[in-house]
C-alpha atoms as a PDB file:
ATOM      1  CA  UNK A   1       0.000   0.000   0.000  1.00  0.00           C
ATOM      2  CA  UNK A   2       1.542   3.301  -0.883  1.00  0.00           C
ATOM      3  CA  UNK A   3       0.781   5.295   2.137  1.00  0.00           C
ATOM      4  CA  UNK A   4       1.608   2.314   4.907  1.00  0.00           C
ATOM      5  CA  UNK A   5       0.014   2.159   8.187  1.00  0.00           C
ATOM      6  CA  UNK A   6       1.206   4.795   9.103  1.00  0.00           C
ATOM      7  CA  UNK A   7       0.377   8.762   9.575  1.00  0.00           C
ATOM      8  CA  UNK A   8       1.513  10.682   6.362  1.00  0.00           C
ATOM      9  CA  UNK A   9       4.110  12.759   7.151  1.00  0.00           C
ATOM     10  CA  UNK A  10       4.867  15.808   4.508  1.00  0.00           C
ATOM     11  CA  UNK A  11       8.514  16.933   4.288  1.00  0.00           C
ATOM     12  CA  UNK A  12       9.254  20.675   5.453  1.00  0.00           C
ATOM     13  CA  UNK A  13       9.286  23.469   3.722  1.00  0.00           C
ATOM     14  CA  UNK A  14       7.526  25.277   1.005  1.00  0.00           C
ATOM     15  CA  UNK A  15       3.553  25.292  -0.095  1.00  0.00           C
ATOM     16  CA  UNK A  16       1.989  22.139   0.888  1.00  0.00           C
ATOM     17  CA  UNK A  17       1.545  20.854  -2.992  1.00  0.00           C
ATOM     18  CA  UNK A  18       4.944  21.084  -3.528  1.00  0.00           C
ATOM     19  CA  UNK A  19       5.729  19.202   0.202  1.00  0.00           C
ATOM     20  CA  UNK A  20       2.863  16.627  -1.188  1.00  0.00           C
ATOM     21  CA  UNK A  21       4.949  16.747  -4.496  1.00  0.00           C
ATOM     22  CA  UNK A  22       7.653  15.630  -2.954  1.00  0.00           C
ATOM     23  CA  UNK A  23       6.462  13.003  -0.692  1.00  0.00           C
ATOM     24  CA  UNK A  24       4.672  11.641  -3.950  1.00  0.00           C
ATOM     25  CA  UNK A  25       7.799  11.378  -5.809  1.00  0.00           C
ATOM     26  CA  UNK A  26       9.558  10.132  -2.633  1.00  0.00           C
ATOM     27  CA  UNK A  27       7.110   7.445  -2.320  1.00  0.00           C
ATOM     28  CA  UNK A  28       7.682   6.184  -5.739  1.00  0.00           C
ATOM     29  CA  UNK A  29      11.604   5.855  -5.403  1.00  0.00           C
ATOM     30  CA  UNK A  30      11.311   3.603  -2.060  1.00  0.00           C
ATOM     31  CA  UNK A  31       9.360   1.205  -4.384  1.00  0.00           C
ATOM     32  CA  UNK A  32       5.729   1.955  -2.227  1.00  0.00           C
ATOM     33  CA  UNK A  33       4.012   2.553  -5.522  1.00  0.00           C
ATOM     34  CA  UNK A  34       5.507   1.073  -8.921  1.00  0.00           C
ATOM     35  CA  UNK A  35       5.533   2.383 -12.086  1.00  0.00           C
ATOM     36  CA  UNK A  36       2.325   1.513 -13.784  1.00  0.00           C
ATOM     37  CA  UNK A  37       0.031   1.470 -10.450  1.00  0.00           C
ATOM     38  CA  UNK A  38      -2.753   3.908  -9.987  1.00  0.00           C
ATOM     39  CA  UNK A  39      -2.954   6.636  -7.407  1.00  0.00           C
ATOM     40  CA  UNK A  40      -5.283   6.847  -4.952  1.00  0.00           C
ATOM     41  CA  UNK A  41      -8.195   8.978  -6.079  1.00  0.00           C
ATOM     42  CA  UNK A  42      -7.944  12.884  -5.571  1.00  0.00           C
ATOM     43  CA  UNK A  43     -10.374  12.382  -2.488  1.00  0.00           C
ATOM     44  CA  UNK A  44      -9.062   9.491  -1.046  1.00  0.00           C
ATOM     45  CA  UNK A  45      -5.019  11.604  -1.129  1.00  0.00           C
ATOM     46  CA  UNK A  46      -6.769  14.655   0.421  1.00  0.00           C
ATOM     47  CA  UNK A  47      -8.087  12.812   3.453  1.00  0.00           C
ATOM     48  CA  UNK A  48      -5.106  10.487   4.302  1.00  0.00           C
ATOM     49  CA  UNK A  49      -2.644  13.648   4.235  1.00  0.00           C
ATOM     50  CA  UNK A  50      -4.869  16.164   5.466  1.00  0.00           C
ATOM     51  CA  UNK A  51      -4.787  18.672   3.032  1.00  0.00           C
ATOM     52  CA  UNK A  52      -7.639  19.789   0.684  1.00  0.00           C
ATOM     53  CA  UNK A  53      -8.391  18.442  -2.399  1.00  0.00           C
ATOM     54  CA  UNK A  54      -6.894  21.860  -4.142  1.00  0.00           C
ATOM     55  CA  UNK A  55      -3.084  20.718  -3.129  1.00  0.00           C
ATOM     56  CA  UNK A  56      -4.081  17.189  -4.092  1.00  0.00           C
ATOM     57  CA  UNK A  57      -5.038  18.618  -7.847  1.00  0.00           C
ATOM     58  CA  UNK A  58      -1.736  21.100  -8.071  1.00  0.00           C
ATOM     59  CA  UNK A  59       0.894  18.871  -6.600  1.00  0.00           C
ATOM     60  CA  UNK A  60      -0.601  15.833  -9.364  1.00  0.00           C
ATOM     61  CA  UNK A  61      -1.008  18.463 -12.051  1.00  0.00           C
ATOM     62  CA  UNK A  62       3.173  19.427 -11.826  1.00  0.00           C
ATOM     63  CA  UNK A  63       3.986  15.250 -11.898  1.00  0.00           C
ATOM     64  CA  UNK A  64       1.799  15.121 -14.568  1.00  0.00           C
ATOM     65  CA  UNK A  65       3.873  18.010 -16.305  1.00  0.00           C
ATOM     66  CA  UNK A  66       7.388  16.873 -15.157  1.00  0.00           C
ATOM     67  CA  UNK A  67       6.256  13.138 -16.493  1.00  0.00           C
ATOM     68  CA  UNK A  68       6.688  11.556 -13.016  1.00  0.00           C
ATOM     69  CA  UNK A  69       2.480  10.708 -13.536  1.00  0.00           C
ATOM     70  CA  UNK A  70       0.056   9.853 -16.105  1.00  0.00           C
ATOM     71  CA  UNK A  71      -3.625  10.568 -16.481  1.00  0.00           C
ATOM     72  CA  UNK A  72      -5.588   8.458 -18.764  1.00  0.00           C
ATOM     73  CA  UNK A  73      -8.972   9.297 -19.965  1.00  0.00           C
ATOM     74  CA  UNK A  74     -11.923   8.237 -17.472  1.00  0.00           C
ATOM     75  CA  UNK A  75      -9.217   5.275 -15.991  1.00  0.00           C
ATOM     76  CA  UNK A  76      -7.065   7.729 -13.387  1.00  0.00           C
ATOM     77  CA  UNK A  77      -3.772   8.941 -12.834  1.00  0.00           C
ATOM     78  CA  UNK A  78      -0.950   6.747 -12.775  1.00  0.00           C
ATOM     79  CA  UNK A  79       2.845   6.286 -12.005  1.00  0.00           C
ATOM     80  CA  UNK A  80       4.601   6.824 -15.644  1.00  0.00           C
ATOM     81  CA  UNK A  81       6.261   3.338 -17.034  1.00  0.00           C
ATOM     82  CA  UNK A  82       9.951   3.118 -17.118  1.00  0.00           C
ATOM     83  CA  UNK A  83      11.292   3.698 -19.808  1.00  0.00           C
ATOM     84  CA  UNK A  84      14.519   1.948 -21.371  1.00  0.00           C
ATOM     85  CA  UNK A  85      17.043   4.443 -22.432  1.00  0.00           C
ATOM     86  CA  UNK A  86      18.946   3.524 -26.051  1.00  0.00           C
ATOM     87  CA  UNK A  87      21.735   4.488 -27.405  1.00  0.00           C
ATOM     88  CA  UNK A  88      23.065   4.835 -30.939  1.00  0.00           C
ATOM     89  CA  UNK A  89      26.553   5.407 -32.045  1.00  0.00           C
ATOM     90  CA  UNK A  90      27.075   8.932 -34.026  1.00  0.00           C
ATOM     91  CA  UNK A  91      30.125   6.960 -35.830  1.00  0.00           C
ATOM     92  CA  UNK A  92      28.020   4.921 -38.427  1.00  0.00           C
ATOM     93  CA  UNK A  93      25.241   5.409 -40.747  1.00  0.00           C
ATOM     94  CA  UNK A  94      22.800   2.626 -39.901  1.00  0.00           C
ATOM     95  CA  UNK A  95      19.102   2.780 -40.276  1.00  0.00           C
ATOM     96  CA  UNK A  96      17.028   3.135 -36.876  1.00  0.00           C
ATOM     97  CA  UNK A  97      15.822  -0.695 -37.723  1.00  0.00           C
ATOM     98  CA  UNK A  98      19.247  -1.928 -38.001  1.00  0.00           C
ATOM     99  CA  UNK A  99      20.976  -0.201 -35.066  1.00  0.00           C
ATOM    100  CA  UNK A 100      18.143  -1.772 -32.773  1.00  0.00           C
ATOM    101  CA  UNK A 101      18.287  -4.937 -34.166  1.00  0.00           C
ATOM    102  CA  UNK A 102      21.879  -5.370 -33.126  1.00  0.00           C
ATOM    103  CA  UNK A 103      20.767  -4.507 -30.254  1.00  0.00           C
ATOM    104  CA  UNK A 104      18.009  -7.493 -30.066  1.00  0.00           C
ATOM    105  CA  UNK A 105      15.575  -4.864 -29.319  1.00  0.00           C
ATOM    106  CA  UNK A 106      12.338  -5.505 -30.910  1.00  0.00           C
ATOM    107  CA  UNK A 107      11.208  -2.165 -32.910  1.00  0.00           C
ATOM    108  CA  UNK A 108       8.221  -1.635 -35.062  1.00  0.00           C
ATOM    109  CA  UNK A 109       6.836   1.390 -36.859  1.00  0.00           C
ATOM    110  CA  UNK A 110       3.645   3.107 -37.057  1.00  0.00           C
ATOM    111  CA  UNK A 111       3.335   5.105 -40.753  1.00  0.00           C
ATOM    112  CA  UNK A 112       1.890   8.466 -40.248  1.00  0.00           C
ATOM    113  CA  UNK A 113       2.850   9.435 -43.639  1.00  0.00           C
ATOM    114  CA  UNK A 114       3.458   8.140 -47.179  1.00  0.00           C
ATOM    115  CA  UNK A 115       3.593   9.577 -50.333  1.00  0.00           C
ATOM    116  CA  UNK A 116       4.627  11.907 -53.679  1.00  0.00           C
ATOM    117  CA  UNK A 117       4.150  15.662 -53.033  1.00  0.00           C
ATOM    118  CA  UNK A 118       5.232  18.835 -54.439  1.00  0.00           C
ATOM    119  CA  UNK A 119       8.377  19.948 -53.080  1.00  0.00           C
ATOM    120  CA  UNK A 120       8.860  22.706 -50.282  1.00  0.00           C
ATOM    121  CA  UNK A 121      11.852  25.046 -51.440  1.00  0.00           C
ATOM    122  CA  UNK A 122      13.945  23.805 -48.622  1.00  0.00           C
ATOM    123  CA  UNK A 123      13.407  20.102 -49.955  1.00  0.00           C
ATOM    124  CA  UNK A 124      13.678  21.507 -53.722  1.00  0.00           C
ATOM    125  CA  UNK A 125      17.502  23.584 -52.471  1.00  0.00           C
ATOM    126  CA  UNK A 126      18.479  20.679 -50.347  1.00  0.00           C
ATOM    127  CA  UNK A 127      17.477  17.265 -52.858  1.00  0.00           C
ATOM    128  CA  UNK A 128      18.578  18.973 -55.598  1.00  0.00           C
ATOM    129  CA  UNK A 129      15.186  19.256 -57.500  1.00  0.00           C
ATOM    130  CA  UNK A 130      14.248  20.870 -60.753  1.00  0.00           C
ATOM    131  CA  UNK A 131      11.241  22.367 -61.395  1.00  0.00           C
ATOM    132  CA  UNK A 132       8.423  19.981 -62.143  1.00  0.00           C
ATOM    133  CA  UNK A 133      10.022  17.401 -59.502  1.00  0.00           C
ATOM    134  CA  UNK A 134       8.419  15.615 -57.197  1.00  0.00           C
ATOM    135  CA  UNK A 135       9.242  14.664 -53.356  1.00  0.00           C
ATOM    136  CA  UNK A 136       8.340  11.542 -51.776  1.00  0.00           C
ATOM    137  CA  UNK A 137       8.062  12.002 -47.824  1.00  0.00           C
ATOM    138  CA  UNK A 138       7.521   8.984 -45.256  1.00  0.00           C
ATOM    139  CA  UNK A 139       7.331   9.769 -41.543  1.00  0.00           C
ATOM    140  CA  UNK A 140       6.957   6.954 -39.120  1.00  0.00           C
ATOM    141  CA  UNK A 141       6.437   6.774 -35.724  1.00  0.00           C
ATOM    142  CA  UNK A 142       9.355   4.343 -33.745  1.00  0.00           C
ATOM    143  CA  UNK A 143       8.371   2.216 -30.687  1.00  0.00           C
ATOM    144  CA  UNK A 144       9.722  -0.612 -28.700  1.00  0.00           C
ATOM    145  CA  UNK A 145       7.257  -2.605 -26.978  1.00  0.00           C
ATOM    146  CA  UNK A 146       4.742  -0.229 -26.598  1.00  0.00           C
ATOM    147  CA  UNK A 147       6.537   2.464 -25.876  1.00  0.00           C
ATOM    148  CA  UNK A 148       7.388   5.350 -28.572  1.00  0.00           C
ATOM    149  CA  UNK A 149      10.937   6.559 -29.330  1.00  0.00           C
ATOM    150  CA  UNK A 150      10.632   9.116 -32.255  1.00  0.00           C
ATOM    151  CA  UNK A 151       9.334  10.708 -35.035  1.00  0.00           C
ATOM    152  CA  UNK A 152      11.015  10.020 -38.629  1.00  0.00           C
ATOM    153  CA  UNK A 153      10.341  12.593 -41.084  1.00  0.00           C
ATOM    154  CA  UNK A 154      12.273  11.468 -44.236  1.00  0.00           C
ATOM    155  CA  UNK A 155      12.181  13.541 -47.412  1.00  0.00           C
ATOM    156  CA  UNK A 156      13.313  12.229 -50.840  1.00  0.00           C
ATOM    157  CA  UNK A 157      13.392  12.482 -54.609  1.00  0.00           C
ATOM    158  CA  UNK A 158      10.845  11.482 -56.405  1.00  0.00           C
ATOM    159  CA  UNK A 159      13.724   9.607 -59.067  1.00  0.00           C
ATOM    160  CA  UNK A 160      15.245   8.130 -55.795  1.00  0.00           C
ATOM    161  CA  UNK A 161      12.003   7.080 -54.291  1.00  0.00           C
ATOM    162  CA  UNK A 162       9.071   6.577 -56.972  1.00  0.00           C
ATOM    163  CA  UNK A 163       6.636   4.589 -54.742  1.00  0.00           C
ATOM    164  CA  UNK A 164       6.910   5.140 -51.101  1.00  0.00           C
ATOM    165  CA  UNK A 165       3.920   2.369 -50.488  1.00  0.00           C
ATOM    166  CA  UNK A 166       7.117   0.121 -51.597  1.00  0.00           C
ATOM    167  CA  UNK A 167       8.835   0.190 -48.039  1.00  0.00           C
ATOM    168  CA  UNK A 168       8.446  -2.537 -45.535  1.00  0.00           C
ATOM    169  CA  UNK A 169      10.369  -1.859 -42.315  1.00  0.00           C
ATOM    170  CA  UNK A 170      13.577  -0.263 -43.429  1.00  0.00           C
ATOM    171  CA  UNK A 171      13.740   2.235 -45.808  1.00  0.00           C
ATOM    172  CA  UNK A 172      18.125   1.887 -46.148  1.00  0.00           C
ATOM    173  CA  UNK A 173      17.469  -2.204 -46.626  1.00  0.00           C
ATOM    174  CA  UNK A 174      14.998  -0.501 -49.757  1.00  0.00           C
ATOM    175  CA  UNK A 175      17.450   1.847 -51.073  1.00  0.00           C
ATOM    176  CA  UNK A 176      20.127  -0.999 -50.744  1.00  0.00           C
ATOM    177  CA  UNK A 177      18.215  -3.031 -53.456  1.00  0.00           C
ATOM    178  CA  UNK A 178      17.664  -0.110 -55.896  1.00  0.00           C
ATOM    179  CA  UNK A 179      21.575   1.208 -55.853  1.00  0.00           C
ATOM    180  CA  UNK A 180      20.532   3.819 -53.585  1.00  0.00           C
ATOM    181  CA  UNK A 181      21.390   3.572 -50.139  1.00  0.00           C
ATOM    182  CA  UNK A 182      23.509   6.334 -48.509  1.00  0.00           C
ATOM    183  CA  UNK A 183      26.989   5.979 -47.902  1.00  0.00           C
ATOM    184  CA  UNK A 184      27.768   8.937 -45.420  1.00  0.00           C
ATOM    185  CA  UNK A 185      25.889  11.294 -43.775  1.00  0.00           C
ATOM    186  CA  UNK A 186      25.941  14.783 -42.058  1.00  0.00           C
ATOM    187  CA  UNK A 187      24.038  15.387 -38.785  1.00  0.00           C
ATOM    188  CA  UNK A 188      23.222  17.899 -36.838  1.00  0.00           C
ATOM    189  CA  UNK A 189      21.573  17.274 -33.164  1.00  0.00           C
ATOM    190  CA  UNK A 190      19.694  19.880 -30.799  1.00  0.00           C
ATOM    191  CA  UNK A 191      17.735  20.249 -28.121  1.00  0.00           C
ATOM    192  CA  UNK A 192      14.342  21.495 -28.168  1.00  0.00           C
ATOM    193  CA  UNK A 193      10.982  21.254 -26.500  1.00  0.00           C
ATOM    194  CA  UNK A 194       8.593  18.750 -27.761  1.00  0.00           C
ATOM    195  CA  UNK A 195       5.620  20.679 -29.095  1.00  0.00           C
ATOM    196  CA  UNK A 196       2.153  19.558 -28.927  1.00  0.00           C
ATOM    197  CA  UNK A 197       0.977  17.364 -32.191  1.00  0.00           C
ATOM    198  CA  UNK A 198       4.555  15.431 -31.563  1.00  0.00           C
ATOM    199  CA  UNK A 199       4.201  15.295 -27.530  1.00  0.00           C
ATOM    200  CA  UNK A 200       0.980  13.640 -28.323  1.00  0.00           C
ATOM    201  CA  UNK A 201       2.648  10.798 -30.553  1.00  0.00           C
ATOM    202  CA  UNK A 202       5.146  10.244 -28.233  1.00  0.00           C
ATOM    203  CA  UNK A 203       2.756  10.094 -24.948  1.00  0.00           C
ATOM    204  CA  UNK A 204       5.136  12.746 -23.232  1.00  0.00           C
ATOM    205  CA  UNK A 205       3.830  16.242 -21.344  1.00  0.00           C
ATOM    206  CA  UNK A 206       3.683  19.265 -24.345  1.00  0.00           C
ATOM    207  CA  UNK A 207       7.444  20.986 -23.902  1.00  0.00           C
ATOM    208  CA  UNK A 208       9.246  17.907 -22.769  1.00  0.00           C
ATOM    209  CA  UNK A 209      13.040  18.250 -23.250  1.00  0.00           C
ATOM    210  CA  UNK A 210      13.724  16.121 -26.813  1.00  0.00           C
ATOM    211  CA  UNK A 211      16.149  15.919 -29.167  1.00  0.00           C
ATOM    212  CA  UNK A 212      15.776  17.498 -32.851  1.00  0.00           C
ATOM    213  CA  UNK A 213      17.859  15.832 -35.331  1.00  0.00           C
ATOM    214  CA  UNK A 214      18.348  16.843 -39.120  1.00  0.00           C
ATOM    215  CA  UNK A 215      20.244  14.292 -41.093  1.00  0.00           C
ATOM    216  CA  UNK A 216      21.679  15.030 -44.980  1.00  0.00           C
ATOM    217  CA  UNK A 217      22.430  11.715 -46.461  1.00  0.00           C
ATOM    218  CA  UNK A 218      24.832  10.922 -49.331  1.00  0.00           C
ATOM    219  CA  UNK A 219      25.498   8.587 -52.247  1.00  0.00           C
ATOM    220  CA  UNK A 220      29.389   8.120 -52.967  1.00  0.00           C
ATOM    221  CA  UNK A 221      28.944  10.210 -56.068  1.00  0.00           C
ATOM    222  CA  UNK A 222      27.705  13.191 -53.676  1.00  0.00           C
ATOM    223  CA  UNK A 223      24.259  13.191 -54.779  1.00  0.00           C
ATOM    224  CA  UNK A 224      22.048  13.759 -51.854  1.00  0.00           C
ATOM    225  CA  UNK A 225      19.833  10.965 -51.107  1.00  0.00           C
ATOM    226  CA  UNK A 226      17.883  11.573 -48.254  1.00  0.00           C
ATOM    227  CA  UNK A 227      17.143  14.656 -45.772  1.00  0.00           C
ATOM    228  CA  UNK A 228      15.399  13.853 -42.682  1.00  0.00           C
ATOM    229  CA  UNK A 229      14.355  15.847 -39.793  1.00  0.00           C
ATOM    230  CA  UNK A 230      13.705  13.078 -36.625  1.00  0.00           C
ATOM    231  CA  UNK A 231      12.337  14.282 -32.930  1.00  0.00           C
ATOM    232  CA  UNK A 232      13.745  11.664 -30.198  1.00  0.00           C
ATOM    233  CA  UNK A 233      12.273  11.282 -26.643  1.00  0.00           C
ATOM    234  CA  UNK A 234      14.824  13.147 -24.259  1.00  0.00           C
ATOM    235  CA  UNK A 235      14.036  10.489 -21.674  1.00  0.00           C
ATOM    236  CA  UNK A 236      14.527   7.525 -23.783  1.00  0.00           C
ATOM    237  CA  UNK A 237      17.887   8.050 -26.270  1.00  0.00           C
ATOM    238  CA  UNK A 238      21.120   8.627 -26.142  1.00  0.00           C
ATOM    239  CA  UNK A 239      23.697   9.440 -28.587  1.00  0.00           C
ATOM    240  CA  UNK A 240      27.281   8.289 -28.118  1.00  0.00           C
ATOM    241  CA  UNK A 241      30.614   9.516 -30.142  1.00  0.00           C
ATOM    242  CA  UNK A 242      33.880   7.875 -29.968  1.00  0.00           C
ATOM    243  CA  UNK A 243      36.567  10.576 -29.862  1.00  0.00           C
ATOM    244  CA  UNK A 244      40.055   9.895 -30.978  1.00  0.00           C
ATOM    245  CA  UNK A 245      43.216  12.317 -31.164  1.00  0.00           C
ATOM    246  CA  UNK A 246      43.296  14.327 -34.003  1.00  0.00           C
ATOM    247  CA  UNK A 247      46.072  14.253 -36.950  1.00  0.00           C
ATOM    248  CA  UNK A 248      49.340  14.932 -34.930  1.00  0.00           C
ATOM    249  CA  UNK A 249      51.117  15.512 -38.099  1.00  0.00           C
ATOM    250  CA  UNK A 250      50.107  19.596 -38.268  1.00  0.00           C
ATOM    251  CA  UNK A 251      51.181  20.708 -34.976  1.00  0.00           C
ATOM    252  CA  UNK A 252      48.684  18.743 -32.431  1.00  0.00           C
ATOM    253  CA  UNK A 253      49.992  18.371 -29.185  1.00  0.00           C
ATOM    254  CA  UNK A 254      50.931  14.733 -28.223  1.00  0.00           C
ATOM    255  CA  UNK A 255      50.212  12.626 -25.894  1.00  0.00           C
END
């Protein structure tokens, strides 16, 4: 039982939703109430600490925002699943299903977009399009289990990519077979705030701390390939670069 036998006793200091916030989040770390179980209704809280149903509502209300709770739909608020952090190397261009599948992680993807459009003028600049050209965009939504990773927004040409309905679960293992498949990349990785269509997708609080990722992908001619813009879970990935000393031959300090 979460709250024990015995009397609740709210740490010091501060308004009482914040003491109740932190007596909440304390309770979850000792392991009294697991990831996944439901909290006690807003009533039932307000009566076994003793405060009023008010600091009950605001002290929930910031877990919910800080992702520490959940509140589903007519079911109740509950203690957010863990969630299994991943990482992926920045040294080599795999494809998302690849990279997990070395991992034995079991990934699947949920297609939120597929198909030939006319080209914005940043895809028309950065492709390399003429004018009558079309673009062929596929954005997918990544999950393990049931939980969601990110958003894959991939943009390419038309020529490259005539019928995006031809994918199955890798879009590099498609390329591959046509001649196409990228053989470097350049990336560029920020953070930003998860706004709301995306926090939605991704079942985290609107603003959530993410990861923005733009990726330009090459052939070994130095035709572009592929330009995708990707939104990762802050909570959930994690990027990893092996360093190395640079070329010691111009003047580098060694070791």
């Amino acid at each position: 039982m979460m709250f024990g036998d015995g009397p609740v006793v709210l740490p010091i200091g501060g308004p009482l939703y914040l003491q109740l916030k932190r007596w909440i989040e304390d309770a979850i770390k000792r392991g009294h109430i697991n990831p996944g179980d439901a909290l006690p209704s807003e009533r039932d809280l307000a009566l076994r600490a003793d405060v009023s149903r008010v600091t009950v509502r605001k002290a929930v209300q910031q877990l919910v925002q800080e992702g520490v709770l959940v509140q589903r739909h007519g079911s109740g608020t509950f203690v957010a699943p863990e969630t299994q952090r991943v990482e992926q190397s920045l040294s080599q261009l795999t494809s998302f299903t690849e990279d997990m599948a070395r991992r034995g992680m079991a990934v699947r993807a949920e297609w939120l977009e597929r198909g030939l459009y006319a080209p914005s003028p940043e895809e028309t600049i950065i492709l390399g399009l003429g004018a009558g050209d079309r673009v062929s965009r596929i954005s997918r939504l990544r999950l393990t289990g049931e939980t969601p990773l990110a958003i894959e927004r991939a943009s390419l040409s038309g020529a490259v990519l005539p019928d995006p309905l031809a994918i199955a679960d890798s879009l590099y293992k498609h390329l591959e077979k046509t001649g196409m498949r990228p053989v470097r990349a350049i990336q560029r990785i920020r953070a930003a705030n998860i706004a709301e269509d995306d926090a939605h997708l991704l079942q985290v609080p609107v603003g959530s701390a993410g990861l923005h990722i733009e990726r330009i992908s090459y052939l070994g001619t130095g035709r572009v390939v592929e330009f995708t813009r990707s939104i990762y879970r802050g909570d959930t990935y994690d990027f990893v670069a092996e360093l190395r000393l640079g070329d010691t031959s111009n003047g580098a300090i060694r070791p």
